[in-house]
C-alpha atoms as a PDB file:
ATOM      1  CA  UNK A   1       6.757  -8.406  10.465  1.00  0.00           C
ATOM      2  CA  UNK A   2       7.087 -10.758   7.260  1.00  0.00           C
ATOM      3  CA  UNK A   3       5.024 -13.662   7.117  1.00  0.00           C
ATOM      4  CA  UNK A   4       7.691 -15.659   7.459  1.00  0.00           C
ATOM      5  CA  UNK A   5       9.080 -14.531  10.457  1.00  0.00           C
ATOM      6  CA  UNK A   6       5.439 -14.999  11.754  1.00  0.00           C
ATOM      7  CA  UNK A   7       5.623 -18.659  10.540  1.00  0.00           C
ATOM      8  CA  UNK A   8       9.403 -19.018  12.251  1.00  0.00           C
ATOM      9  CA  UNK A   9      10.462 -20.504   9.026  1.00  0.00           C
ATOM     10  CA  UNK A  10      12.185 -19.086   5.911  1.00  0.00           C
ATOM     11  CA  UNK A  11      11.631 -20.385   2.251  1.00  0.00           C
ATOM     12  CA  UNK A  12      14.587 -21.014   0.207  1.00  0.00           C
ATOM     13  CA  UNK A  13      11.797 -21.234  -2.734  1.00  0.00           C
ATOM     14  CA  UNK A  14       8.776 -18.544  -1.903  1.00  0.00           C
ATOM     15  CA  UNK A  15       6.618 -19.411  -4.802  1.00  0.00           C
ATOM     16  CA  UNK A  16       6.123 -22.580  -2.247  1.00  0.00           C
ATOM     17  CA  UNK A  17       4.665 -19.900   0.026  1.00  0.00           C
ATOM     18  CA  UNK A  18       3.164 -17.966  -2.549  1.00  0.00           C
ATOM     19  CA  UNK A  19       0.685 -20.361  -3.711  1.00  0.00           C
ATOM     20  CA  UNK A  20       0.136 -21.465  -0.043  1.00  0.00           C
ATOM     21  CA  UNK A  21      -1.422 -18.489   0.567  1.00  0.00           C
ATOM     22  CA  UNK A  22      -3.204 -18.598  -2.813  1.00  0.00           C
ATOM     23  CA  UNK A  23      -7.141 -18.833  -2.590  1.00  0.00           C
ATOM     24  CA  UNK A  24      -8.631 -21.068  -5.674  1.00  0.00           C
ATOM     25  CA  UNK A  25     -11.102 -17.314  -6.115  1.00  0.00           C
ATOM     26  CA  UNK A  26      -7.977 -15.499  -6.514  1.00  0.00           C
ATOM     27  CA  UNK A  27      -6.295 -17.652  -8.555  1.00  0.00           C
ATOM     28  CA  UNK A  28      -9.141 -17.916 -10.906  1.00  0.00           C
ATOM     29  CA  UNK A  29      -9.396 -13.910 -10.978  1.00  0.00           C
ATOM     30  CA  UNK A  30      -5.495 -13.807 -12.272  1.00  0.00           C
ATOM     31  CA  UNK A  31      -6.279 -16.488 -14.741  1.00  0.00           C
ATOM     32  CA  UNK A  32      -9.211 -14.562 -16.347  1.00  0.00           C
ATOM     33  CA  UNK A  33      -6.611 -11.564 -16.573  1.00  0.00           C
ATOM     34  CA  UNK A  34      -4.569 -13.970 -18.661  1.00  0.00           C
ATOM     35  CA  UNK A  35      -2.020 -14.632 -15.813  1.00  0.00           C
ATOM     36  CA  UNK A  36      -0.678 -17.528 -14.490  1.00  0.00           C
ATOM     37  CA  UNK A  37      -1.316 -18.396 -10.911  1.00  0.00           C
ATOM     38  CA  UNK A  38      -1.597 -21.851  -8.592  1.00  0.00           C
ATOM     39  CA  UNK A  39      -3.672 -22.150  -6.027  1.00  0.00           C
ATOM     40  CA  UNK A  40      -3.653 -23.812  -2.731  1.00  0.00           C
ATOM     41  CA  UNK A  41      -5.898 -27.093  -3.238  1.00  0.00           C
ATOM     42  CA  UNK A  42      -3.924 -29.583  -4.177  1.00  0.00           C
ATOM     43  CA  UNK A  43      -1.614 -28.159  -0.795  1.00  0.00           C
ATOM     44  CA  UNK A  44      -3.983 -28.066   1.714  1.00  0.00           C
ATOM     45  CA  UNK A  45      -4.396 -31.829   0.788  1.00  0.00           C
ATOM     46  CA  UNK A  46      -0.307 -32.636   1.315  1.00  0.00           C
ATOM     47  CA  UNK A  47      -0.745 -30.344   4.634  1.00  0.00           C
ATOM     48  CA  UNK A  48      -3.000 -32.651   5.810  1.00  0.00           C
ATOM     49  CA  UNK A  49      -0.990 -35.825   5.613  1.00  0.00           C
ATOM     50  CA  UNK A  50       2.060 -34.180   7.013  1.00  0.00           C
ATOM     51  CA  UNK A  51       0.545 -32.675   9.915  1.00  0.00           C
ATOM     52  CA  UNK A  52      -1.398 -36.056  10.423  1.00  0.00           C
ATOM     53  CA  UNK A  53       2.205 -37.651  10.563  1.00  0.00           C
ATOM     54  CA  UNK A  54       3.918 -35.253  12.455  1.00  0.00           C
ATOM     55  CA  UNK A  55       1.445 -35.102  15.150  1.00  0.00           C
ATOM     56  CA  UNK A  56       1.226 -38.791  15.476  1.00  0.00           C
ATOM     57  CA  UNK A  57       5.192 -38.841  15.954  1.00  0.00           C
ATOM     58  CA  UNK A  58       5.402 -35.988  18.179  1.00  0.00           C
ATOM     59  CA  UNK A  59       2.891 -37.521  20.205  1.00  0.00           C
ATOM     60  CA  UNK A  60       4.434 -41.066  20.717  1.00  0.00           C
ATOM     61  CA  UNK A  61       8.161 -38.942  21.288  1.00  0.00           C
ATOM     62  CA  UNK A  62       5.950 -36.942  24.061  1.00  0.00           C
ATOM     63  CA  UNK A  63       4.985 -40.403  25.756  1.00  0.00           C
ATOM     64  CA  UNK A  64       1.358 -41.158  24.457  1.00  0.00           C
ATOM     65  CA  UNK A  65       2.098 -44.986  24.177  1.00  0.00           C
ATOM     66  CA  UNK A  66      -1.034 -46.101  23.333  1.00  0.00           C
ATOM     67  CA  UNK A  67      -3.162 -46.288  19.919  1.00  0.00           C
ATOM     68  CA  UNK A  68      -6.255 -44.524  21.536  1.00  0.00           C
ATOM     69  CA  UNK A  69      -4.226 -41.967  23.022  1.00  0.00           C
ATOM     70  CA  UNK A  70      -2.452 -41.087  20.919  1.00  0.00           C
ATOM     71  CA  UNK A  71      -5.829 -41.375  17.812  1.00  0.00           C
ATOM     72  CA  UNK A  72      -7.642 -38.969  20.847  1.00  0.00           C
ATOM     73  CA  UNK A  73      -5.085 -36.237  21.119  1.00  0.00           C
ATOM     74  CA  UNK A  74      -4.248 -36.301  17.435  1.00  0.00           C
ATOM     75  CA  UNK A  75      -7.761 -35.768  16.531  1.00  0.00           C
ATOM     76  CA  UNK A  76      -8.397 -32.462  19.137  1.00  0.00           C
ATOM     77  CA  UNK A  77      -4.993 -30.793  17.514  1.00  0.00           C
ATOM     78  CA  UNK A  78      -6.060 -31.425  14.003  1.00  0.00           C
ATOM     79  CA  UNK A  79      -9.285 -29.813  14.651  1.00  0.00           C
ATOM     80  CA  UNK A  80     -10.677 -26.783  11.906  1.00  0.00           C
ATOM     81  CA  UNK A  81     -11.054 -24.425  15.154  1.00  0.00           C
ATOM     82  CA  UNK A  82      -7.229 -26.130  16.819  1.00  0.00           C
ATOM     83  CA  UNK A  83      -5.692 -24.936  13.239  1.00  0.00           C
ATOM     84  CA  UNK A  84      -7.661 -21.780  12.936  1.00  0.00           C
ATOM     85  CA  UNK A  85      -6.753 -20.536  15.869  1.00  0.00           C
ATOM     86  CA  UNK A  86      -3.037 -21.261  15.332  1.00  0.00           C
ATOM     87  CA  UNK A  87      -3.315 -19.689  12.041  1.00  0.00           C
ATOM     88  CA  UNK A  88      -5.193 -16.408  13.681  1.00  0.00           C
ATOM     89  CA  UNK A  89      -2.502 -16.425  16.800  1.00  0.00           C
ATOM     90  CA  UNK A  90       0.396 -16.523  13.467  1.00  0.00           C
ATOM     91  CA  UNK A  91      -1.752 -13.600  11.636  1.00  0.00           C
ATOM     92  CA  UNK A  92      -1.943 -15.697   8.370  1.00  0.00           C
ATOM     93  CA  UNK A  93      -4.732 -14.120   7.636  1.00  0.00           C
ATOM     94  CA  UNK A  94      -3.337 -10.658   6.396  1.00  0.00           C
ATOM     95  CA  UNK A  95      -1.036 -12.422   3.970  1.00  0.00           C
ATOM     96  CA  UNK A  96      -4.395 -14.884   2.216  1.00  0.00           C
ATOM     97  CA  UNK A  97      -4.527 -13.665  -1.358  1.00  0.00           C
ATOM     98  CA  UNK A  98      -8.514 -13.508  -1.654  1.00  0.00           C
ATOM     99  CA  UNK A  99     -10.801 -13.265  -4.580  1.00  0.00           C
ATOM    100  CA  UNK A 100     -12.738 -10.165  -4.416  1.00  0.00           C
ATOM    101  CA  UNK A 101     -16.219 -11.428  -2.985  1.00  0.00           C
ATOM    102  CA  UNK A 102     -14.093 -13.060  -0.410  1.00  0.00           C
ATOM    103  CA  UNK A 103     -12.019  -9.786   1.015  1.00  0.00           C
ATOM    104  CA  UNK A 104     -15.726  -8.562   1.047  1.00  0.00           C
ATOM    105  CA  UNK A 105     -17.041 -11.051   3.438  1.00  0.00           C
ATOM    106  CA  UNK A 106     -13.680 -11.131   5.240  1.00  0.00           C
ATOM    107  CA  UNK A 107     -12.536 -14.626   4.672  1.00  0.00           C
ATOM    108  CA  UNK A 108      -9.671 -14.474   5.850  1.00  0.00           C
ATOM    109  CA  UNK A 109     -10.908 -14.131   9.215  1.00  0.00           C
ATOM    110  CA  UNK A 110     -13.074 -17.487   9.165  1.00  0.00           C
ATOM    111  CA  UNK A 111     -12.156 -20.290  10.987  1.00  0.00           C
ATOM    112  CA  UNK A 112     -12.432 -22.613   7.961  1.00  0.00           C
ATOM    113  CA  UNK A 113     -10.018 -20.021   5.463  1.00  0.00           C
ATOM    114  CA  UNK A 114      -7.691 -20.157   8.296  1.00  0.00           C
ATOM    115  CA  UNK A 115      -7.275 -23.756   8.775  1.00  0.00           C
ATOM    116  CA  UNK A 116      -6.940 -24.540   5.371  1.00  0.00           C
ATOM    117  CA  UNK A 117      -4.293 -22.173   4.579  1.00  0.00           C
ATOM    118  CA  UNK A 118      -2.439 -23.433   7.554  1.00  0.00           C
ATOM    119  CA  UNK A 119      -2.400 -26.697   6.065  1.00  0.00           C
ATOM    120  CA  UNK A 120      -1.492 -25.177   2.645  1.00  0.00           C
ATOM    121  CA  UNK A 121       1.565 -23.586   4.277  1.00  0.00           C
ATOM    122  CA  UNK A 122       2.387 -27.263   6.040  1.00  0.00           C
ATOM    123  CA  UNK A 123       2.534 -28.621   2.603  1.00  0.00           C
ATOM    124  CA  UNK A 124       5.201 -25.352   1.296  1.00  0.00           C
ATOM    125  CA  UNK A 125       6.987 -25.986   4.329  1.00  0.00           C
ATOM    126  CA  UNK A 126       7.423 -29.504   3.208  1.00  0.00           C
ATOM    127  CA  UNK A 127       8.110 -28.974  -0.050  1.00  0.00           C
ATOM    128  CA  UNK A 128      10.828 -26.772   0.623  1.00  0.00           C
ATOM    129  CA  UNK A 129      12.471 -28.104   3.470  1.00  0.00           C
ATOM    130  CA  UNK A 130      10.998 -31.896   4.162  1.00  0.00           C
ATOM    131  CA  UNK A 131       9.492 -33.548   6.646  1.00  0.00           C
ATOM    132  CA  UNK A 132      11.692 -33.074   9.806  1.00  0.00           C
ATOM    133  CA  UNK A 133      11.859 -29.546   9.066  1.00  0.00           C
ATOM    134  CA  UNK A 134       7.973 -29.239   8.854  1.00  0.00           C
ATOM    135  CA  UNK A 135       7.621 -31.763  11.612  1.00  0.00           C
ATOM    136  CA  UNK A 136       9.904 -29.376  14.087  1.00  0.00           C
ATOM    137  CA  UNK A 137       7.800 -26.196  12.529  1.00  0.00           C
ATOM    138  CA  UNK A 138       4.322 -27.997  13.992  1.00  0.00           C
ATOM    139  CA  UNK A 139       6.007 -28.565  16.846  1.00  0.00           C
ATOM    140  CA  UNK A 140       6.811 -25.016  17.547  1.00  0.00           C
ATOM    141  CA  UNK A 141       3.409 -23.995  17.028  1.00  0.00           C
ATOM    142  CA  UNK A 142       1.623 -26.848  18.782  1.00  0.00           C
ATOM    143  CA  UNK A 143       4.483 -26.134  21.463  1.00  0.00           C
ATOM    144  CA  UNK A 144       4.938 -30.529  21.480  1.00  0.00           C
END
């Protein structure tokens, strides 16, 4: 199974997805070999916002109707161990390009490595398709 098939969405551009699943330790690594390669910081930052936005509207389209409410549930589904374990149920973590020290201490199984690459891939969603099509990927894996 492709990653993106995991995911249930399919780039049109995959060097979106690429640098997704791009670890700063392995994109550092490639530079020092003289090659070029992005990581997923500046991403996981975009992710963020856009899951932030799409959970707030799926939750007011799902009939929270209040500010608390909806601030409450919002803040349990945007939880590190909420995304991690969406990202483990997905198997993201076989397709994390990982410096070396990190495929030694298995990153790509922690909760934190998980969560943030989730987010990364929110953001290359985005990028590649906008907002309602990332907004209606969240909701398939938050099932909203």
């Amino acid at each position: 199974m492709t990653i993106e098939e995991t995911l249930g969405y399919s780039f049109k551009n995959s060097t979106y997805l690429d640098r997704a699943l791009t670890r700063k330790a392995y994109a550092n690594e490639q530079k020092q070999q003289h090659k070029e390669c992005e990581d997923q910081e500046i991403y996981r930052t975009l992710g963020d916002a856009v899951l932030k936005l799409a959970l707030v509207d799926l939750l007011i389209k799902s009939g929270c109707d209040t500010r608390d409410d909806i601030t409450n549930r919002k803040k349990d589904l945007e939880r590190e161990e909420k995304l991690a374990e969406i990202g483990r149920n997905l198997g993201i973590g076989a397709f994390i390009k990982l410096g070396i020290g990190e495929k030694k201490q298995r990153a790509g199984e922690e909760p934190k490595v998980l969560a943030e690459t989730l987010e990364a891939i929110i953001a290359a969603i985005y990028h590649d398709g906008g907002f309602e099509t990332a907004k209606g990927t969240i909701s398939k894996w938050y099932k909203i």
